[in-house]
Protein backbone atom coordinates (compact mmCIF):
# COMPACT_ATOMS: atom_id res chain seq x y z
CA UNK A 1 0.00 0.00 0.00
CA UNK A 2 1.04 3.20 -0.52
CA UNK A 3 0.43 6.79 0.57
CA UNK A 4 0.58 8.68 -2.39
CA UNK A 5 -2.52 9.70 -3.89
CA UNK A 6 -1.51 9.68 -7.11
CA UNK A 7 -0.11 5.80 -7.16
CA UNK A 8 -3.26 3.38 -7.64
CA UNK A 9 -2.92 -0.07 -7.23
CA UNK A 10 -4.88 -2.68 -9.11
CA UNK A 11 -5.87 -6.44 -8.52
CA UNK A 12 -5.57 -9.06 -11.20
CA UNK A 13 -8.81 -9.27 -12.21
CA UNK A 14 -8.83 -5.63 -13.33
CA UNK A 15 -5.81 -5.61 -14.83
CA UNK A 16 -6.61 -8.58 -16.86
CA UNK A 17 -9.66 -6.96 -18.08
CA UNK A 18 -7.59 -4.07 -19.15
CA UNK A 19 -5.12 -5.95 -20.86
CA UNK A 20 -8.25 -7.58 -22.66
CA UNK A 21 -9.66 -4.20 -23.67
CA UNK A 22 -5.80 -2.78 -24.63
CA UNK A 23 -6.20 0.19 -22.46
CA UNK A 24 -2.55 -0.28 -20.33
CA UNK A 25 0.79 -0.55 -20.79
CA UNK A 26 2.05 -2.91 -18.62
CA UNK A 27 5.83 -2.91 -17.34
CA UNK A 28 7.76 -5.48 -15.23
CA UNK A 29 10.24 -3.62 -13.03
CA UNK A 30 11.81 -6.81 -12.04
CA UNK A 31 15.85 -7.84 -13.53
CA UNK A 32 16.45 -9.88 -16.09
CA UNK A 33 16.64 -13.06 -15.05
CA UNK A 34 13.14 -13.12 -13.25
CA UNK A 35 11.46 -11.40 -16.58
CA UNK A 36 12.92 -14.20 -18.40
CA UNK A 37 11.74 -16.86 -15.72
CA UNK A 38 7.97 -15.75 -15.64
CA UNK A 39 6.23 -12.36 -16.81
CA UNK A 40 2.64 -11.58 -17.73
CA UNK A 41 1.95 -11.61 -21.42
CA UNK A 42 2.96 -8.57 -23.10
CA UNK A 43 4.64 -6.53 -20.24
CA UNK A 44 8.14 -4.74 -21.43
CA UNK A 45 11.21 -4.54 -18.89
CA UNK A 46 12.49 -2.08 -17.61
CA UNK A 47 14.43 -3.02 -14.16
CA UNK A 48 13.91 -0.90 -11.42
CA UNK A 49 17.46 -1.12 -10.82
CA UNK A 50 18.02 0.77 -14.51
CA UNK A 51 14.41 2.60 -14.31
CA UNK A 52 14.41 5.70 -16.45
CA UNK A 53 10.71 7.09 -15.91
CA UNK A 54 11.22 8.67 -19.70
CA UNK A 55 11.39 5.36 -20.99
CA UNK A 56 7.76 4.29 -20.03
CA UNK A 57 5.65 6.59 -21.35
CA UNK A 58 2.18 4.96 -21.61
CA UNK A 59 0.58 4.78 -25.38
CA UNK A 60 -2.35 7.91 -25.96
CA UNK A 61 -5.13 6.85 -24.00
CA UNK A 62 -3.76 4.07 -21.80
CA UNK A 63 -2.94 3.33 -18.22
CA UNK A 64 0.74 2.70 -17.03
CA UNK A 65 1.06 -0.33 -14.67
CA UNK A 66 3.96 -1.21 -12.93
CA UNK A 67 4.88 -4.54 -11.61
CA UNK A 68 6.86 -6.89 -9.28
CA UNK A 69 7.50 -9.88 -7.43
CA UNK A 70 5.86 -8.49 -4.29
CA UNK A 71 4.92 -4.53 -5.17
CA UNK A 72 7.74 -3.12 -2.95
CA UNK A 73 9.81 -2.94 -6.43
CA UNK A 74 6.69 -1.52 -8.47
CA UNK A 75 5.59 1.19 -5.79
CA UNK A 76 9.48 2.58 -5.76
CA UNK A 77 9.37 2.78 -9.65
CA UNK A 78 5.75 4.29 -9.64
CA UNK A 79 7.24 6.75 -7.47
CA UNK A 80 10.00 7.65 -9.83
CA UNK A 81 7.28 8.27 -12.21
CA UNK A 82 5.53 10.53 -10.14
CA UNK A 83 8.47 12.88 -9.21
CA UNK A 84 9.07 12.67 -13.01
CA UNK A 85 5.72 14.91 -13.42
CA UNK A 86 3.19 11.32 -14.24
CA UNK A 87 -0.55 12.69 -13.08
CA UNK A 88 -1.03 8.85 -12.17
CA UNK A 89 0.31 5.69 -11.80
CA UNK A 90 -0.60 2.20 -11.07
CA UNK A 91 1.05 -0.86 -9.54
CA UNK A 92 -0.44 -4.50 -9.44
CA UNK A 93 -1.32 -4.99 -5.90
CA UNK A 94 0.50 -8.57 -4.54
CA UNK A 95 2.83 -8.79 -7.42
CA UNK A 96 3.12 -11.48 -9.94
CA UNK A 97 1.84 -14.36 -7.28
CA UNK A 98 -1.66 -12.23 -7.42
CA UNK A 99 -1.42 -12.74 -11.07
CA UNK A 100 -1.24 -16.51 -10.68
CA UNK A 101 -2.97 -16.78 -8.11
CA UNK A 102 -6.25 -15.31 -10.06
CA UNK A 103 -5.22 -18.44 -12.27
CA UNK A 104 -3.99 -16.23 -15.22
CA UNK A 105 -1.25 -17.24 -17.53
CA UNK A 106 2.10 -16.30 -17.49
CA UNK A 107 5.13 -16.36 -20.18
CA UNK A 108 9.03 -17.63 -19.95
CA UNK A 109 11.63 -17.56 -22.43
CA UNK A 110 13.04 -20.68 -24.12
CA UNK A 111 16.46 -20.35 -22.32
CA UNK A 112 15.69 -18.25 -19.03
CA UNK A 113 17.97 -19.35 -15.98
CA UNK A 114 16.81 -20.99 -13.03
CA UNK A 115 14.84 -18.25 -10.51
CA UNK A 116 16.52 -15.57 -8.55
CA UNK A 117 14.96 -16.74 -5.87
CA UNK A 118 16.35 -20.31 -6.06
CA UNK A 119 19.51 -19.10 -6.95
CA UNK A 120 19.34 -17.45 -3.82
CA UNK A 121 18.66 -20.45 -1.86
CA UNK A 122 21.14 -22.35 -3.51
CA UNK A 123 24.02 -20.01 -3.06
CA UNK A 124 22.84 -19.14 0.70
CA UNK A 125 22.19 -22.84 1.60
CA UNK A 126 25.79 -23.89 -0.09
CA UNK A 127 27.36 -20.53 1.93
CA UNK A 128 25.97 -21.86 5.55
CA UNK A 129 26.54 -25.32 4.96
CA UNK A 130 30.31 -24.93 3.83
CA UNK A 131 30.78 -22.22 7.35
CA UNK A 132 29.20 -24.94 9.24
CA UNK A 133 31.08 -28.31 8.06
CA UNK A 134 34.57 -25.60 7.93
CA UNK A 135 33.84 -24.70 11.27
CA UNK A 136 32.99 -28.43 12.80
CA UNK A 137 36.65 -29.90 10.68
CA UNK A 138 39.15 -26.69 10.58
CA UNK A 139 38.16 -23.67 12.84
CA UNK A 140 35.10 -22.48 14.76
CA UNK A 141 36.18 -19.17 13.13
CA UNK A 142 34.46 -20.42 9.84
CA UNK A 143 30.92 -20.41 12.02
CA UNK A 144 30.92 -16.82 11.03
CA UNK A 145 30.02 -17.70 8.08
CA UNK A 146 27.27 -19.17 8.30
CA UNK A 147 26.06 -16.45 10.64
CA UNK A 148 26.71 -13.77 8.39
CA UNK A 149 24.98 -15.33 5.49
CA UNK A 150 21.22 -16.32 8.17
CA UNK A 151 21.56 -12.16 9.25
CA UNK A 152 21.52 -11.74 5.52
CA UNK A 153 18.58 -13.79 5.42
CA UNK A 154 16.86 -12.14 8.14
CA UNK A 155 17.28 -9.03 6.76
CA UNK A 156 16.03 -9.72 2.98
CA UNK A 157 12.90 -11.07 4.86
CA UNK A 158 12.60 -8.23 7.15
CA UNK A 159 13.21 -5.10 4.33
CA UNK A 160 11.64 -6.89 1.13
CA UNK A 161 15.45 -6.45 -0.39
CA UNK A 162 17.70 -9.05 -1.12
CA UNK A 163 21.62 -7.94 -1.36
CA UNK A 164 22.73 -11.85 -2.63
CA UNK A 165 19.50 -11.40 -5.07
CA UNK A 166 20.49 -8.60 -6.59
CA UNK A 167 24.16 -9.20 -6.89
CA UNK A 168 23.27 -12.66 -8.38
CA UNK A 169 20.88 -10.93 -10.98
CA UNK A 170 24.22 -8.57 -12.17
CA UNK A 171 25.75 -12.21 -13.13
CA UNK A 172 26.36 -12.45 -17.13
CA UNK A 173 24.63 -15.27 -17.12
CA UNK A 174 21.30 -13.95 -15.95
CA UNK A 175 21.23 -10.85 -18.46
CA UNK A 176 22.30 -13.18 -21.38
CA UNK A 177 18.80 -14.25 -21.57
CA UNK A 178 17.59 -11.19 -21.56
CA UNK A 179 18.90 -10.07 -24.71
CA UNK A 180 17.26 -13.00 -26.49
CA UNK A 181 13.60 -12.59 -25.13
């Protein structure tokens, strides 16, 4: 939710029906690699992490929509497009999981990477795993590790921002796919 008057949000059922009737244009603020791993039909990237309100200018006539994994993304770029002089704005309210949780389609690209999300727990899991077995067979120095890498957990769950995420996301081979969607 936000405070701004001038940022709307929208549910899936809405924006569904105004994809149906063409009146949006619909923008996925997410990176790369999550674009290529699931978007809703017909939305254009533009990462929040690159976000250039100039760049998504909404066709004569039609509502701009921003969207995200959760809305924390979409509400910061709808913001940018606010102080950018946009009258209004509007962000799809719970993210892409709203989307399919209404039971709507989704697309993927033909060679999009495994999730940022997995990737995440992959890396993280591997990180406090290796502190732990390190710290059990060389030194209980390596412990550190592992609770470095939980804090870092706690705190992606706690802000909504994931450092490892977006670090992982800057990784060649999660924009390579990008540039074939």
């Amino acid at each position: 939710m936000t405070n701004n008057p001038q940022i709307q949000e929208v549910d899936a059922q809405t924006l569904k029906q105004w994809l149906d009737d063409r009146a949006v244009t619909l923008v996925d603020v997410r990176e790369t690699a999550e674009y290529a791993t699931e978007r809703i039909p017909g939305a254009k990237l533009h990462p929040l992490s690159q976000f250039n309100p100039d760049q998504v200018q909404p066709q004569s006539g039609q509502k701009l929509v921003l969207y995200c994994q959760s809305g924390n993304r979409s509400t910061k770029a709808a913001q940018k497009c606010v102080e950018a002089g946009f009258i209004s704005v509007v962000h799809l309210r719970g993210g892409i999981p709203s989307w399919k949780n209404a039971g709507y389609s989704i697309e993927k690209s033909q060679n999009a990477p495994i999730s940022l999300f997995r990737q995440v727990q992959i890396v993280a899991g591997s990180l406090v795993f290796l502190g732990t077995v390190l710290g059990v067979l060389v030194s209980p120095n390596f412990l550190i590790l592992s609770g470095f890498v939980g804090a870092g957990l706690v705190f992606a769950g706690v802000t909504n921002t994931c450092a490892m995420g977006l670090l992982l996301a800057k990784l060649p081979y999660n924009q390579q796919s990008g540039n074939k969607l």
